[in-house]
Protein backbone atom coordinates (compact mmCIF):
# COMPACT_ATOMS: atom_id res chain seq x y z
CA UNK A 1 -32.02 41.11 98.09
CA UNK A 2 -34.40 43.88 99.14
CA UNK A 3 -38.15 42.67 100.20
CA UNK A 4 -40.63 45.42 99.00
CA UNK A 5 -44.50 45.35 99.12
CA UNK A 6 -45.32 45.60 95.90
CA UNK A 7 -48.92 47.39 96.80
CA UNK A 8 -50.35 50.18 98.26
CA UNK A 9 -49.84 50.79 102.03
CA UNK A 10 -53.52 52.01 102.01
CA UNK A 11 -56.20 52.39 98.93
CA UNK A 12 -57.49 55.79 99.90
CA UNK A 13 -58.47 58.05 96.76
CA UNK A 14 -55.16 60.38 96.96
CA UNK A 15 -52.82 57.75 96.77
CA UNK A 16 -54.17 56.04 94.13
CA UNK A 17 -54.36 59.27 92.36
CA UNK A 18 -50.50 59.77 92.84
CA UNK A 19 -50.19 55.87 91.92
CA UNK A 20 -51.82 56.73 88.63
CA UNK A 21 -49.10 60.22 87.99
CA UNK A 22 -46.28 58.00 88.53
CA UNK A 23 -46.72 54.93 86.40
CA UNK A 24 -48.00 57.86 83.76
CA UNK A 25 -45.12 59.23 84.34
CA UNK A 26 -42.92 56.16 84.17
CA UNK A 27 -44.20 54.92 80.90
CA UNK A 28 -44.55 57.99 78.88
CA UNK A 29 -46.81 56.97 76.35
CA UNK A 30 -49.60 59.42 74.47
CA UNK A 31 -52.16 56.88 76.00
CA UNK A 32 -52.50 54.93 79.30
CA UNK A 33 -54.29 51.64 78.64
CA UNK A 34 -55.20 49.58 81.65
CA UNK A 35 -53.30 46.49 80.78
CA UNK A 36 -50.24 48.71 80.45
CA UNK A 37 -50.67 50.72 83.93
CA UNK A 38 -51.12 47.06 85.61
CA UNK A 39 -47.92 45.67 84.68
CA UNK A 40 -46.06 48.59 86.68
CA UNK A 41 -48.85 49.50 89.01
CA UNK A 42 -49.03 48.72 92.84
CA UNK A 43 -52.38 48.48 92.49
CA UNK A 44 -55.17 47.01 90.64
CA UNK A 45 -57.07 48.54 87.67
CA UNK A 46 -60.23 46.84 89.02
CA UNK A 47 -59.94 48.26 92.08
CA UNK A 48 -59.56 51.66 90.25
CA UNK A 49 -62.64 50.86 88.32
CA UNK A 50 -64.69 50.36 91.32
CA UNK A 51 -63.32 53.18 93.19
CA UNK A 52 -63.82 55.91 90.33
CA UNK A 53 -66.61 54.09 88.03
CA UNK A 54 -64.55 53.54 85.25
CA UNK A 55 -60.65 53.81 83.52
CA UNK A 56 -61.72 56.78 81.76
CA UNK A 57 -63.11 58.25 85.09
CA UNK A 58 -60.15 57.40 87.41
CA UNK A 59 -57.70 58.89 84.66
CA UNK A 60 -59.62 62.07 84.83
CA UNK A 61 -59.50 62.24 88.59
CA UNK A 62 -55.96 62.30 88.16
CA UNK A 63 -55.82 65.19 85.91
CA UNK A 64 -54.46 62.40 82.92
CA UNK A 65 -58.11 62.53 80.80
CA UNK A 66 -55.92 63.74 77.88
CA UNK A 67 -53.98 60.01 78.05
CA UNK A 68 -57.43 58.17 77.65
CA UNK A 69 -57.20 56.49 74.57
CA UNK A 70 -60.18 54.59 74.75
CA UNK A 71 -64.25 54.86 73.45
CA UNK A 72 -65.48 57.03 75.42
CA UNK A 73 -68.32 55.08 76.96
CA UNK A 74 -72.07 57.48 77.24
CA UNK A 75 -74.82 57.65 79.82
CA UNK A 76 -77.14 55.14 77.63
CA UNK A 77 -74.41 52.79 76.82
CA UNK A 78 -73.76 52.45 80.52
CA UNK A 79 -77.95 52.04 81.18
CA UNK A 80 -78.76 47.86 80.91
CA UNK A 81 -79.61 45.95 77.89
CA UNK A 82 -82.84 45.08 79.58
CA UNK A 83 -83.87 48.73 80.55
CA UNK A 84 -87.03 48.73 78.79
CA UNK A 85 -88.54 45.52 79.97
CA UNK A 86 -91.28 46.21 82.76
CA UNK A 87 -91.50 45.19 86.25
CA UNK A 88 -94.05 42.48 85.31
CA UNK A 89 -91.98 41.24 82.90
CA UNK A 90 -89.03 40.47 84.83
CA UNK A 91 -90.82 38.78 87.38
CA UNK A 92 -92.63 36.74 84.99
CA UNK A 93 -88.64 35.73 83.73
CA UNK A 94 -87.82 34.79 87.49
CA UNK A 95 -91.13 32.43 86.96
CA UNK A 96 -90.13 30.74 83.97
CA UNK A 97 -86.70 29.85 85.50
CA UNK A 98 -88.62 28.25 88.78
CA UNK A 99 -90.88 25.95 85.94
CA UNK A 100 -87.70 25.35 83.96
CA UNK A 101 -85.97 24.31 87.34
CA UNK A 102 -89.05 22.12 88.51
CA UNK A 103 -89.47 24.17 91.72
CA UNK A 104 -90.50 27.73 93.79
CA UNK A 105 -87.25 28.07 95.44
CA UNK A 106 -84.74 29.64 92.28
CA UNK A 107 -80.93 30.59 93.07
CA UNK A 108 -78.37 33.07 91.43
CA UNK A 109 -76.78 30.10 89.76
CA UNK A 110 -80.32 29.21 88.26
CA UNK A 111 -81.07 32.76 86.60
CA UNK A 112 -77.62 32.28 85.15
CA UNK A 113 -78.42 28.55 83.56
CA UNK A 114 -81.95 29.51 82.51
CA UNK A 115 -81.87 33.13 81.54
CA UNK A 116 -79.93 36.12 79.33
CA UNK A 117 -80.85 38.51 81.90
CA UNK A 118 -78.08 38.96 84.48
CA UNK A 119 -78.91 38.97 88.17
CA UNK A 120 -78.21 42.64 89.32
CA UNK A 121 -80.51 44.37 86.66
CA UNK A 122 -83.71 42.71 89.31
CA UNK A 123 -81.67 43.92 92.23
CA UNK A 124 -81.39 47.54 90.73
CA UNK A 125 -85.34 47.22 89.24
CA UNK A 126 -86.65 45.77 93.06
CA UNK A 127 -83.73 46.71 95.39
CA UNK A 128 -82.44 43.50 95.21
CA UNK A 129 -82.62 40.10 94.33
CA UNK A 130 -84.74 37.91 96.61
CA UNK A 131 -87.11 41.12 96.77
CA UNK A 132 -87.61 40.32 93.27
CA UNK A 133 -87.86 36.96 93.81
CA UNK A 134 -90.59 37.50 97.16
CA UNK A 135 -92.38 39.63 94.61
CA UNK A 136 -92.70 37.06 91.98
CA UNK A 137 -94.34 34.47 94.39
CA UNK A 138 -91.32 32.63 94.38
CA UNK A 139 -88.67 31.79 97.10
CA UNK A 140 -84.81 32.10 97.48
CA UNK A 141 -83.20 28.78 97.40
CA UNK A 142 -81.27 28.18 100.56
CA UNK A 143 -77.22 27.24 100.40
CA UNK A 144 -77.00 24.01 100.37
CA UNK A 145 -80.12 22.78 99.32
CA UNK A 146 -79.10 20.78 96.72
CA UNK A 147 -77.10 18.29 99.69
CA UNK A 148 -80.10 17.62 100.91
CA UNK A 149 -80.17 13.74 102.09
CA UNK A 150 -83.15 12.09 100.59
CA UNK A 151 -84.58 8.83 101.70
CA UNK A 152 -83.55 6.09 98.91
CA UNK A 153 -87.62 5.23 98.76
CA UNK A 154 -88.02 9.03 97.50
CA UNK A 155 -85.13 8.91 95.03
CA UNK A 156 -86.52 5.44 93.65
CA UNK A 157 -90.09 6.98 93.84
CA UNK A 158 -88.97 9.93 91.59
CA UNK A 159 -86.82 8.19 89.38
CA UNK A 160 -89.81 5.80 88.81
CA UNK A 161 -92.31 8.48 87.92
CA UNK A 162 -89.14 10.57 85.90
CA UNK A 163 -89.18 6.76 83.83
CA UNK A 164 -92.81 6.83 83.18
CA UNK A 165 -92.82 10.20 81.75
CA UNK A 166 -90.28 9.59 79.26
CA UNK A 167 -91.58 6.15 78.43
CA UNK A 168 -87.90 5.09 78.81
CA UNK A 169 -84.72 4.91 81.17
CA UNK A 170 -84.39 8.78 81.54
CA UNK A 171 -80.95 10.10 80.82
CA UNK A 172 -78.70 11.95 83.55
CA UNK A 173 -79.58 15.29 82.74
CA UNK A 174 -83.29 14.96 82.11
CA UNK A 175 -83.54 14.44 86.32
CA UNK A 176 -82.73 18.36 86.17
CA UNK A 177 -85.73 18.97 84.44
CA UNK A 178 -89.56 18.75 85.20
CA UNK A 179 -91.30 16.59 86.21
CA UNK A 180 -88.20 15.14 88.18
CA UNK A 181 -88.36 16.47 91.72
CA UNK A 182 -84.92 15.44 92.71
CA UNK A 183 -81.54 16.67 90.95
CA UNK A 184 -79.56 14.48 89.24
CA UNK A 185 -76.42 15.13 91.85
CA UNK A 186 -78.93 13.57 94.44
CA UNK A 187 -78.26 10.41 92.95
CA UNK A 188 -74.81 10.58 93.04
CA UNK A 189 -74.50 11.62 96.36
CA UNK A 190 -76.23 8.87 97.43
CA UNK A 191 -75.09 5.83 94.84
CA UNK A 192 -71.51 6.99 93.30
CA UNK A 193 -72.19 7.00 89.94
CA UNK A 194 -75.30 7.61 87.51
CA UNK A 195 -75.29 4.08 86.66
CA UNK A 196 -75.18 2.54 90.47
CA UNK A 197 -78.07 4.78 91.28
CA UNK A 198 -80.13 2.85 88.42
CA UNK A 199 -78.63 -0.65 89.43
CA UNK A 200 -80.21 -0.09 92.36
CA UNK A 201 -83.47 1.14 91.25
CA UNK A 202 -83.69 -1.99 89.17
CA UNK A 203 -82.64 -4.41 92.51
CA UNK A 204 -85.57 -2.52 94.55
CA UNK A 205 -87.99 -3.11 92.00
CA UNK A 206 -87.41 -6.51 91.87
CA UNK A 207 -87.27 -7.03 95.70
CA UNK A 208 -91.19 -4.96 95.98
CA UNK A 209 -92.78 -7.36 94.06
CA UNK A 210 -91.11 -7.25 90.30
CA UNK A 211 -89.77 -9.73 88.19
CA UNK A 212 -86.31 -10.25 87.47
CA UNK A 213 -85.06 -7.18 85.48
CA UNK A 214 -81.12 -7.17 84.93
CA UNK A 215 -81.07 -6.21 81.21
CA UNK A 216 -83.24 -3.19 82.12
CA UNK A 217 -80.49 -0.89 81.86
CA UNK A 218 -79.83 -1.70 78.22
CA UNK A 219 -83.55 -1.49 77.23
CA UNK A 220 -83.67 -4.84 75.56
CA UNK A 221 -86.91 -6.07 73.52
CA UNK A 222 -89.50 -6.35 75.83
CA UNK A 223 -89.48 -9.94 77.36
CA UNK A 224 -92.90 -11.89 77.96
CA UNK A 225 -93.54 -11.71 81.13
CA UNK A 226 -93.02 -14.28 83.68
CA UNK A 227 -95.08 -16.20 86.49
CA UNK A 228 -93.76 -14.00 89.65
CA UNK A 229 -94.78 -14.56 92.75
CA UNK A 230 -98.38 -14.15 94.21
CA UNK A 231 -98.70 -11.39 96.63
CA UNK A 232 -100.86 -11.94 99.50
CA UNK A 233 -104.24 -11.78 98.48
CA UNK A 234 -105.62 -9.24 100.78
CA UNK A 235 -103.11 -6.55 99.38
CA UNK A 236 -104.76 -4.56 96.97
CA UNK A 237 -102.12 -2.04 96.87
CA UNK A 238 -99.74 -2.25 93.99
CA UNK A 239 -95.94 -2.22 95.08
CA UNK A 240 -93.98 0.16 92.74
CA UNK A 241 -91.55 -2.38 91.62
CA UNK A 242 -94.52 -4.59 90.16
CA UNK A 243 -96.07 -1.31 88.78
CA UNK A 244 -92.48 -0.46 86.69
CA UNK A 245 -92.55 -3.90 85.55
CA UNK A 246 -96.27 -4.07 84.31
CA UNK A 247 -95.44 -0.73 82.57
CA UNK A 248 -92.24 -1.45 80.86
CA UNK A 249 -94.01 -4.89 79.87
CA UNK A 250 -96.50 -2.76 77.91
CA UNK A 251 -94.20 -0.43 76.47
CA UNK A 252 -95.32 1.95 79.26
CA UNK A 253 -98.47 2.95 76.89
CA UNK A 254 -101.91 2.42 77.87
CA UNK A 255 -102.87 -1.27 76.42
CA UNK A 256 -106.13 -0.06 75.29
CA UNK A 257 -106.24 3.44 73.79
CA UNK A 258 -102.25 3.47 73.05
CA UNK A 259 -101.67 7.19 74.27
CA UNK A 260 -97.83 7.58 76.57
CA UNK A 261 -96.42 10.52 78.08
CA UNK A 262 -94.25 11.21 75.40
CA UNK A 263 -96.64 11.46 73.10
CA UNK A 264 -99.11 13.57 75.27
CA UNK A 265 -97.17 15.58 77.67
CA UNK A 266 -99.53 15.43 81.21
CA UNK A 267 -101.07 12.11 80.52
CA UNK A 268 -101.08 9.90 83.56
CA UNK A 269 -100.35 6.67 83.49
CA UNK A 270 -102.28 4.07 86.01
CA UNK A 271 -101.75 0.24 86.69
CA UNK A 272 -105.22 -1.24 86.53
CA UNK A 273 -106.47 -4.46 87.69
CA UNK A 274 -107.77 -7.09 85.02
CA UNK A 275 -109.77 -8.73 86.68
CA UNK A 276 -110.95 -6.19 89.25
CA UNK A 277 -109.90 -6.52 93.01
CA UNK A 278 -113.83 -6.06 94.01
CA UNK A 279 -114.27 -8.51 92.31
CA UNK A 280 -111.61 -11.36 93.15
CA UNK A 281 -108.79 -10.30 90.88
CA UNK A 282 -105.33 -10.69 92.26
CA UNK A 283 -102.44 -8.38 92.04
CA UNK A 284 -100.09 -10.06 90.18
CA UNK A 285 -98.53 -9.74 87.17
CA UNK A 286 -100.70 -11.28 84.92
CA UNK A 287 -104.17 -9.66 86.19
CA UNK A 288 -102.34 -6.26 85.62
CA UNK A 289 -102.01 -3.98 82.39
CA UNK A 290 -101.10 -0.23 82.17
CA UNK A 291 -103.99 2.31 81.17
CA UNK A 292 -104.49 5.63 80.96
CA UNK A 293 -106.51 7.61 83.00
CA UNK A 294 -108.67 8.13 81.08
CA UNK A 295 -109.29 4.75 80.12
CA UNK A 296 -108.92 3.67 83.45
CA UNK A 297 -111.68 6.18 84.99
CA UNK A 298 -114.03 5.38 82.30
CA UNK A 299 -113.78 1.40 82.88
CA UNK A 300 -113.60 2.01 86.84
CA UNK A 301 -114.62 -1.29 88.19
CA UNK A 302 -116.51 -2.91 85.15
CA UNK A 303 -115.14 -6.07 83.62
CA UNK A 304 -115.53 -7.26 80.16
CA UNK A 305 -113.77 -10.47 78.98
């Protein structure tokens, strides 16, 4: 058996030149398609493509233009699709992808995900990429920002404020998207699985003040609530798992005017004290009702029975 390198020794433009007389010659066909020249070639038609600018152009070279059998490709067809969009306008497209992406700092993989426009047309427009980006206010995203190791109180934090948007448990994907702060792989770097990540959500609420809450997950009927525990009555501050619970309780809608996130996009939900705290009221579960905040700044500390 005879062991042969089935490549070029070296890549320089002669030899490839010489590469491309002697498969032509080999095959003797009236034209030279790429696929064809690869199958007998020591070398590849990409790199021939790179080297010469094109199949058309590297046939040429070799004095073989007359084998080209393929559309012959013209200065504007070669120009970009997106040739005639201003500066201004592609940097306004590198903005929408941060606000789809919930952040300032936008990577390659992001303008692929959340845009048609591919990634070198901004490096040929601005000289390249993250000058576009640096233009556009923005900021490159680093490698390996999305292992980031997040403290579990700022993962529960987010997904509680992700919940409260949607009015409901929010689904995998939707901790991609705005207003989530924290990716959805987060979570399952830290718990496993989707699922764990909002088992445990559930078992922190109920440890910071909540009542029990295992059904949760399936979104049951909303129970009437129970006696919980009194918290000590010179905390006025509202522990997040009592907050969820008051919330989902009231259909996470504001108990007076009936307005939710989902309905109105922006709208704020609070956790407002009955009875109010200046004024005795204890935070527990049954002095506490969700309200807007609008309704909730308007009441501010009166009481009405």
């Amino acid at each position: 058996m005879k062991f042969e390198l089935n490549r070029l020794k070296s890549y320089s433009d002669e030899e490839i030149i010489q590469e491309l007389q002697r498969v032509a010659v080999l095959l003797n066909t009236t034209h030279l398609t790429g696929a064809a020249f690869e199958k007998e070639s020591k070398v590849a038609r990409t790199t021939i493509n790179r080297r010469f600018g094109g199949w058309k152009e590297a046939l040429e070279a070799a004095g073989l233009g007359h084998l080209y059998g393929g559309q012959i490709i013209t200065k504007n067809m070669k120009e970009q699709k997106n040739r005639n969009i201003s500066d201004e306008s592609l940097l306004n497209e590198l903005r929408n992808v941060a606000n789809k992406v919930g952040r300032k700092d936008i990577s390659c993989k992001d303008i692929i995900e959340h845009t048609s426009i591919n990634r070198d047309t901004f490096a040929h427009r601005f000289g390249s990429f993250e000058k576009a980006v640096k233009l556009a206010g923005l900021e490159t995203r680093k490698a390996g920002a999305a292992r980031i190791v997040h403290a579990e109180k700022d993962l529960f934090s987010n997904l509680y404020e992700t919940w409260i948007h949607y009015g409901r448990q929010p689904h995998y994907s939707e901790m991609n998207n705005v207003p989530s702060k924290i990716k959805s792989k987060n979570y399952i770097n830290r718990f496993g699985t989707w699922r764990k990540a909002l088992i445990a959500f559930i078992e922190y609420a109920e440890k910071d003040g909540g009542t029990p809450a295992k059904d949760v997950l399936e979104l049951p009927p909303i129970p009437q609530p129970e006696k919980t525990r009194k918290l000590p009555e010179n905390r006025r501050e509202i522990p997040l798992g009592l907050r969820f619970k008051v919330m989902y309780r009231d259909h996470f809608k504001c108990v007076l005017c009936g307005n939710n996130p989902p309905v109105s996009p922006g709208l704020v939900l609070h956790v407002d004290h009955i009875l109010p705290w200046s004024k005795g009221g204890k935070t527990e579960i049954d002095n506490l009702r969700t309200l807007c905040s609008g309704c909730n700044i308007g009441r501010s500390n009166k009481y009405t029975d």
